[in-house]
C-alpha atoms as a PDB file:
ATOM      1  CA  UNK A   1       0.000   0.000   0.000  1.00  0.00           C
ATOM      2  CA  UNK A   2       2.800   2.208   0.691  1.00  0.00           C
ATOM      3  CA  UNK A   3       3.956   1.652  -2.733  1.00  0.00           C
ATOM      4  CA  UNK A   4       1.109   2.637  -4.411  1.00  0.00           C
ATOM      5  CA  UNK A   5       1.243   6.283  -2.008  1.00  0.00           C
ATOM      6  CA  UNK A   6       4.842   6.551  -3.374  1.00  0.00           C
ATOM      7  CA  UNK A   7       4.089   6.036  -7.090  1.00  0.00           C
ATOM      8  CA  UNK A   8       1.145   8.445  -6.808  1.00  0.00           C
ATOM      9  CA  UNK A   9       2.902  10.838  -5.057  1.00  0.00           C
ATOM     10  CA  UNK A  10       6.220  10.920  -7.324  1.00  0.00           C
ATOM     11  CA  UNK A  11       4.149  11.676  -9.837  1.00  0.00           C
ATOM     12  CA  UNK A  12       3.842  15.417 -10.866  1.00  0.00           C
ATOM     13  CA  UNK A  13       1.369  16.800 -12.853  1.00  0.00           C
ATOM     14  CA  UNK A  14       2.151  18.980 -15.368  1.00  0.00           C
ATOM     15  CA  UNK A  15       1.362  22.681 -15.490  1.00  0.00           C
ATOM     16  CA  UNK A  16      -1.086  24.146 -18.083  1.00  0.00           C
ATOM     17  CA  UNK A  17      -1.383  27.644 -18.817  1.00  0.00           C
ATOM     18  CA  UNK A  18      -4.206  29.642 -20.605  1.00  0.00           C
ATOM     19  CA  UNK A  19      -3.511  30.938 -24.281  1.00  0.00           C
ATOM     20  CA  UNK A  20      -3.754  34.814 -22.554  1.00  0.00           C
ATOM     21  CA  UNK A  21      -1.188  33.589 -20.355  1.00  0.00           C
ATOM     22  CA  UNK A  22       1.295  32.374 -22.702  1.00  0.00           C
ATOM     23  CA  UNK A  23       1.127  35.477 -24.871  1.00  0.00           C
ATOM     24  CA  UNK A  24       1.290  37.672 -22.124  1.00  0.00           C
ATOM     25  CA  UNK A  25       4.297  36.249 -21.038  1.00  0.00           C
ATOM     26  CA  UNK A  26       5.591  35.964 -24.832  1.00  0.00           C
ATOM     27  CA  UNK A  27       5.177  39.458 -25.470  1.00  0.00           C
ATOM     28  CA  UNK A  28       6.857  40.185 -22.350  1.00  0.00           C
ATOM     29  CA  UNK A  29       9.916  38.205 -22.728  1.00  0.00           C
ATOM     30  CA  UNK A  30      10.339  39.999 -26.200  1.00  0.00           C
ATOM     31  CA  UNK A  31      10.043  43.512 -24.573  1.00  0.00           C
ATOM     32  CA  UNK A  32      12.733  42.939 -21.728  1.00  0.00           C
ATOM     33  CA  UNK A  33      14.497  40.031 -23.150  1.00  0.00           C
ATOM     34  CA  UNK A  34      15.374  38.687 -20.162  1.00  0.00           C
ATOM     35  CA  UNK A  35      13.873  34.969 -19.733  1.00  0.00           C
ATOM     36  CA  UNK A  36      15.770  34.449 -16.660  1.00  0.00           C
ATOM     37  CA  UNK A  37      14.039  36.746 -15.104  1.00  0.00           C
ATOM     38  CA  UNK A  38      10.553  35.971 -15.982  1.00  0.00           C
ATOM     39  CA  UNK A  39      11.065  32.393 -15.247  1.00  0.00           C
ATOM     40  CA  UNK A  40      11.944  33.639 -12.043  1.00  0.00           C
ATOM     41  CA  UNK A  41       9.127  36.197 -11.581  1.00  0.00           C
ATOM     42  CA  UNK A  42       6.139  33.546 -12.859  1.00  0.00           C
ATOM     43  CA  UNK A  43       7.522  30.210 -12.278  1.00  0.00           C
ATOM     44  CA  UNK A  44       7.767  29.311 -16.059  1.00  0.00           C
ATOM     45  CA  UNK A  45      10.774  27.155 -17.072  1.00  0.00           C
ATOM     46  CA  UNK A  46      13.239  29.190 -18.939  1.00  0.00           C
ATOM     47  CA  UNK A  47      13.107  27.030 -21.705  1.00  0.00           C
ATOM     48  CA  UNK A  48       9.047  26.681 -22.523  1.00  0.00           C
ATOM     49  CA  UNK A  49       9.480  30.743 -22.444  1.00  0.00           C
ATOM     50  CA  UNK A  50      11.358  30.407 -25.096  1.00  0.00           C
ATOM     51  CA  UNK A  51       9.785  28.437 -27.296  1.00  0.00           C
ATOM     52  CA  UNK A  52       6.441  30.352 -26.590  1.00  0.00           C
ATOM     53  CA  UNK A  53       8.377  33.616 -27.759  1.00  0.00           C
ATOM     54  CA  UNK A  54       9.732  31.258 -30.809  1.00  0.00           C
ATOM     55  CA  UNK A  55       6.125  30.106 -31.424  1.00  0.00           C
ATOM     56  CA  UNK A  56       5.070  34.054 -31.270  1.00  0.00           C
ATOM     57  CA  UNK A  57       7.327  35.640 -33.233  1.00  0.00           C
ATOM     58  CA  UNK A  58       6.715  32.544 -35.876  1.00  0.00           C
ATOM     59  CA  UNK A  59       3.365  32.060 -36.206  1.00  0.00           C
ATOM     60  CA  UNK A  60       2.411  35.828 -34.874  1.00  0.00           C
ATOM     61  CA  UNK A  61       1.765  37.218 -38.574  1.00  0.00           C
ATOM     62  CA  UNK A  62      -1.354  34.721 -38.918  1.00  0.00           C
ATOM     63  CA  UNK A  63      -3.124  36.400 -36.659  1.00  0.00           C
ATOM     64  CA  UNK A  64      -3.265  39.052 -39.020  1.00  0.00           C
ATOM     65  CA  UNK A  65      -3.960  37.052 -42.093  1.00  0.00           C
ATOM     66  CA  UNK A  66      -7.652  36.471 -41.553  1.00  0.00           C
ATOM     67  CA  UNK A  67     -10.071  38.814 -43.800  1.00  0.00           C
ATOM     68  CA  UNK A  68     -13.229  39.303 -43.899  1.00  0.00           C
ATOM     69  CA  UNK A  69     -13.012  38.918 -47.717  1.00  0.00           C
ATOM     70  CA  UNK A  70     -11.147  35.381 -46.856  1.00  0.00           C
ATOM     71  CA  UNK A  71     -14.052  34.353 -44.317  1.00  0.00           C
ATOM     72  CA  UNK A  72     -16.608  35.466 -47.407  1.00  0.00           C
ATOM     73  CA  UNK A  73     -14.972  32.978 -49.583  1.00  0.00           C
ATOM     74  CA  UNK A  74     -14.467  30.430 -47.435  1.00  0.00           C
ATOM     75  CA  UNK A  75     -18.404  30.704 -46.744  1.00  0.00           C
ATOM     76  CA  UNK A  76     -19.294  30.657 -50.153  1.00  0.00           C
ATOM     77  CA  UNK A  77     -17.397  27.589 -50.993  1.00  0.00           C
ATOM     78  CA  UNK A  78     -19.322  26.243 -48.056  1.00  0.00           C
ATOM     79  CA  UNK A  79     -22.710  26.794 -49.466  1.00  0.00           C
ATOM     80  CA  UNK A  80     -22.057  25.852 -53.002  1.00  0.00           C
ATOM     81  CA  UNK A  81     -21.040  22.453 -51.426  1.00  0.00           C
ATOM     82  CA  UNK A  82     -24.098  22.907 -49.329  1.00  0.00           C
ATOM     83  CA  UNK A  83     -26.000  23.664 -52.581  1.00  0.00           C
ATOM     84  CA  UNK A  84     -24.986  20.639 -54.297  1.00  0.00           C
ATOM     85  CA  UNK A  85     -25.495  18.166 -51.571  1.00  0.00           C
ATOM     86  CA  UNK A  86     -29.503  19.655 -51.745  1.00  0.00           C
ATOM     87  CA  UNK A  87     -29.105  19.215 -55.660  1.00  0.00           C
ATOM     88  CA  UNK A  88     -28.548  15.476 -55.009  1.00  0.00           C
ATOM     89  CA  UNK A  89     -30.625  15.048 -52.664  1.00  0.00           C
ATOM     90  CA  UNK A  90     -34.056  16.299 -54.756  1.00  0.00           C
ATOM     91  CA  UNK A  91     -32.709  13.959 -57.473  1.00  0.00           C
ATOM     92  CA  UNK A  92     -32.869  11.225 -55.397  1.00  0.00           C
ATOM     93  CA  UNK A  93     -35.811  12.000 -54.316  1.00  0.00           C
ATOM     94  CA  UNK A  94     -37.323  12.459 -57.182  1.00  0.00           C
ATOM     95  CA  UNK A  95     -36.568   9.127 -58.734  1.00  0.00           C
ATOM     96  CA  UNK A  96     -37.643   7.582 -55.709  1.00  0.00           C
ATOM     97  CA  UNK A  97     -41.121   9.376 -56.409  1.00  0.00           C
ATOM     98  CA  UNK A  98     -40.707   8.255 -59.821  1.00  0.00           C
ATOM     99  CA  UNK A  99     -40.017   4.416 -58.683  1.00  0.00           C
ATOM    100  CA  UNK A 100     -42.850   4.618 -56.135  1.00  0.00           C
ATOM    101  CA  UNK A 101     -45.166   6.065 -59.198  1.00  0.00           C
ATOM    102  CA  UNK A 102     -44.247   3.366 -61.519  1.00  0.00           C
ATOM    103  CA  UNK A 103     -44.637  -0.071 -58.718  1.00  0.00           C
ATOM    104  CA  UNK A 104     -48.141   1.913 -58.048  1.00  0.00           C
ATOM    105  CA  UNK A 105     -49.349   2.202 -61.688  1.00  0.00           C
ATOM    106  CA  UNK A 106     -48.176  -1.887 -62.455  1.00  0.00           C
ATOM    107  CA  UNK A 107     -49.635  -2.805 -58.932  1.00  0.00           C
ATOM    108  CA  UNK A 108     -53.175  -1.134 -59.517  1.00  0.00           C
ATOM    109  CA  UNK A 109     -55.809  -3.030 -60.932  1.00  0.00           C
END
């Protein structure tokens, strides 16, 4: 039983922080440029402040990227898939009318 305590307890969980958090702390460590010292200040290993500010100063430009004409076209390919999907599905539902019609007509006396 003891073992089981130990096991449990050597294990350490691993820290998550928000998405605010990690950009706040990105932005910061490019302003002062000291990581030691706001691993220090927050608790945040030197080295996952550095690949946040690496992830930042990467990927930061895509925030910029969307458009509202890019959202407009994305949307519009949306419905014309949309559009076609209801295509298909009236002609299919058609020639089941059609089958239905025909078994009817055959089936009538």
């Amino acid at each position: 039983m003891s073992q089981n305590k130990l096991s449990a307890d050597s294990i350490k969980k691993r820290k998550s922080y928000t998405p605010q958090f990690k950009l706040d702390r990105s932005i910061e460590a490019i302003k002062s440029g000291n990581l030691s010292e706001i691993s220090r200040k927050y608790g945040v290993s030197v080295n996952i402040l550095s690949n946040w500010r690496s992830a930042l100063l990467e990927k930061g430009s895509h925030i910029f990227e969307t458009s509202p004409d890019q959202e407009k076209k994305e949307l519009k390919g949306k419905i014309a898939r949309l559009e076609q999907m209801v295509g298909k599905k009236e002609i299919e539902l058609n020639l089941l009318k059609n089958f239905s019609d025909f078994y009817q007509s055959r089936n009538a006396p």
